[in-house]
C-alpha atoms as a PDB file:
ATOM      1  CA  UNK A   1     102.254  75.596 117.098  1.00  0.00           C
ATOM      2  CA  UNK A   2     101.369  78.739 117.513  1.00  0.00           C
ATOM      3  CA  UNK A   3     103.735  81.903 116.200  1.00  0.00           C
ATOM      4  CA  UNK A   4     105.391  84.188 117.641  1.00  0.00           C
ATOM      5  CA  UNK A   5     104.363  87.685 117.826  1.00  0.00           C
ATOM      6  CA  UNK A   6     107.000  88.947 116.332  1.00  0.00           C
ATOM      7  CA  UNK A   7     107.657  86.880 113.398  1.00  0.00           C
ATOM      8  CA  UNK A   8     105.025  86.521 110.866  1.00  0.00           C
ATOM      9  CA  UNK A   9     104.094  82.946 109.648  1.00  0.00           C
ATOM     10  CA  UNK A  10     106.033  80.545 107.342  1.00  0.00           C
ATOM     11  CA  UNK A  11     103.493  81.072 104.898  1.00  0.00           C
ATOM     12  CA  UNK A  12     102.835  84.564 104.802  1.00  0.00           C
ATOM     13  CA  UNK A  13     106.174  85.256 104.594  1.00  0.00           C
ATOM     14  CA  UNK A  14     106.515  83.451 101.306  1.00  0.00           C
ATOM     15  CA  UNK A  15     103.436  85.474 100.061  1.00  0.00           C
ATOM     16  CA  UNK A  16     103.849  87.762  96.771  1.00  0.00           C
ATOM     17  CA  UNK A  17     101.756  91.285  98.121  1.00  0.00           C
ATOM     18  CA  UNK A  18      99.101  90.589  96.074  1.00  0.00           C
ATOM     19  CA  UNK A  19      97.896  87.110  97.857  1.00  0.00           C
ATOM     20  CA  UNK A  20      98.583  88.705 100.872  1.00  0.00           C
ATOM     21  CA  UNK A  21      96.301  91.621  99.950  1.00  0.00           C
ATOM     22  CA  UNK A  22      93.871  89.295  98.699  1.00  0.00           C
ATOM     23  CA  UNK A  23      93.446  87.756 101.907  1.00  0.00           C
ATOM     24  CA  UNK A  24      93.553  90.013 104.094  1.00  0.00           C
ATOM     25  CA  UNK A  25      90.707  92.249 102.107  1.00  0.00           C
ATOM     26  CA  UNK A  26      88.490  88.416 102.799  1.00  0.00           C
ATOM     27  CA  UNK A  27      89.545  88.370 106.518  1.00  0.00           C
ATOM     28  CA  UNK A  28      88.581  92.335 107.022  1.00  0.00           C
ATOM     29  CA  UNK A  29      85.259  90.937 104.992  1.00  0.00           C
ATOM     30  CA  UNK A  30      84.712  87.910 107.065  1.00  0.00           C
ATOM     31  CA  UNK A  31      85.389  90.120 110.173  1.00  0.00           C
ATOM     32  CA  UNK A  32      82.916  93.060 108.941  1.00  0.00           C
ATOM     33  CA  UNK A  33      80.339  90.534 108.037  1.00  0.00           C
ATOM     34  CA  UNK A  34      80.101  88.744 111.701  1.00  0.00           C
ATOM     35  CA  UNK A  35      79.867  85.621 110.263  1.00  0.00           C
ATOM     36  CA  UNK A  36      82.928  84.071 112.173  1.00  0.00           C
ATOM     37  CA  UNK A  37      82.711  83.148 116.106  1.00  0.00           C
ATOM     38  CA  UNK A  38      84.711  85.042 118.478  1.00  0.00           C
ATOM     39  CA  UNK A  39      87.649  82.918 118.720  1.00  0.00           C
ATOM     40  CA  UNK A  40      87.885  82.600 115.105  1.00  0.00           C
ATOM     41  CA  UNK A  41      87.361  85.783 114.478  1.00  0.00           C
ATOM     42  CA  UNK A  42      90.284  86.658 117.051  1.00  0.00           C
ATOM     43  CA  UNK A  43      92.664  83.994 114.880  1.00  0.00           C
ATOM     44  CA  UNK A  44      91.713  86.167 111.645  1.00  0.00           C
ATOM     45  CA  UNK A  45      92.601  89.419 113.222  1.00  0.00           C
ATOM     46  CA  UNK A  46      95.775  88.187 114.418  1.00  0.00           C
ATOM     47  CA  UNK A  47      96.741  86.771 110.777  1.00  0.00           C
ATOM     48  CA  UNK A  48      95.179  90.086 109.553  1.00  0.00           C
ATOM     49  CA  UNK A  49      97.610  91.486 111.545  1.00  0.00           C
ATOM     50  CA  UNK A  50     100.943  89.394 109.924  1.00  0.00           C
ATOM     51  CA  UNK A  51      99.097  89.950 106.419  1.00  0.00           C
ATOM     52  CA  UNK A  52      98.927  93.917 107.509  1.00  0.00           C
ATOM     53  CA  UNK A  53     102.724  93.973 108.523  1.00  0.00           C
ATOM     54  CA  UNK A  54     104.022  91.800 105.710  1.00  0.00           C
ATOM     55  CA  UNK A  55     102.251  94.006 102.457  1.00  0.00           C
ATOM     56  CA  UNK A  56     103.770  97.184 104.637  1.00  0.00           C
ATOM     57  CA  UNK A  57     107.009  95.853 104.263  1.00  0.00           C
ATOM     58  CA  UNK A  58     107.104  94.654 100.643  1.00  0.00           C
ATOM     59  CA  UNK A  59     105.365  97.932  99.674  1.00  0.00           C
ATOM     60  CA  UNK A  60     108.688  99.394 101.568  1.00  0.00           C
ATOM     61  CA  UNK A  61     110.789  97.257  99.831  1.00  0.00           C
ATOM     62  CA  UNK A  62     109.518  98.043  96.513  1.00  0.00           C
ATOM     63  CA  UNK A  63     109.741 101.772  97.503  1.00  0.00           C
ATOM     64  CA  UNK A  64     113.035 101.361  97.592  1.00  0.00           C
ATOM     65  CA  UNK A  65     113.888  99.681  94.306  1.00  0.00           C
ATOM     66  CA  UNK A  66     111.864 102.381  92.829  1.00  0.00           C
ATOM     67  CA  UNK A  67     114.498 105.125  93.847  1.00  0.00           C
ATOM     68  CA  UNK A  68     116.274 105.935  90.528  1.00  0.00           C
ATOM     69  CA  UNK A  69     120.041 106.609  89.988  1.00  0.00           C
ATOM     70  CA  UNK A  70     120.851 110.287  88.996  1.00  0.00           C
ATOM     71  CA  UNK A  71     124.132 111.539  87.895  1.00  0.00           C
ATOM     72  CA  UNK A  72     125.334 115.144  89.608  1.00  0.00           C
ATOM     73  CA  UNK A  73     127.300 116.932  87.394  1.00  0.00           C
ATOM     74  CA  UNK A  74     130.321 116.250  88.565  1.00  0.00           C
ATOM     75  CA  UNK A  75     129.687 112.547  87.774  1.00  0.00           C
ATOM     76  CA  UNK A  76     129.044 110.631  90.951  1.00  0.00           C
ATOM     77  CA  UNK A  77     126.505 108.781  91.070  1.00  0.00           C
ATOM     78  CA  UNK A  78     123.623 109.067  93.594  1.00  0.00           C
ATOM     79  CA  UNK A  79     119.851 108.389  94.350  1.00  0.00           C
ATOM     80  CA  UNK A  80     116.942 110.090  94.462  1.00  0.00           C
ATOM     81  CA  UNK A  81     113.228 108.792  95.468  1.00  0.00           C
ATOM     82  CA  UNK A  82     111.556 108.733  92.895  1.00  0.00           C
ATOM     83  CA  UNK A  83     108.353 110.441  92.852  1.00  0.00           C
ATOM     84  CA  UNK A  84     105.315 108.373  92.921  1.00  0.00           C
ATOM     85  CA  UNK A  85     102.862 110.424  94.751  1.00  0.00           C
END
């Protein structure tokens, strides 16, 4: 069955970024290499694609749980990015 093209596969979904990474730097070689056919090579953009969209959004997440809490002086409590450029 084939996914929808919103919602990223079961699997990748339940990836850690760093599998997801992992393939998606073979699928970009695969793809740069020409060694797949067309229509696999369309299937392996497509999941390149999900993989793309899913390590975007747990870099975001982890963005987030970087920000660190700051105290103003007046004692309430806050949040700041942090800096990680």
């Amino acid at each position: 069955m084939a996914a929808s093209k919103t919602a990223a596969p079961a699997d990748i979904a339940k990836m850690s970024f760093e599998a997801a990474l992992a393939e998606l730097e073979e699928i970009v070689r695969q793809l740069e290499s020409g060694e797949a056919e067309l229509e696999k090579s369309i299937e392996l953009y497509e999941r390149g694609n999900y993989l793309k969209a899913h390590c975007e959004a747990r870099l975001q997440a982890a963005q987030a749980k970087v920000e660190k809490i700051t105290l103003s002086a007046s004692g309430d409590v806050g949040t700041e990015p942090a800096n990680i450029e």
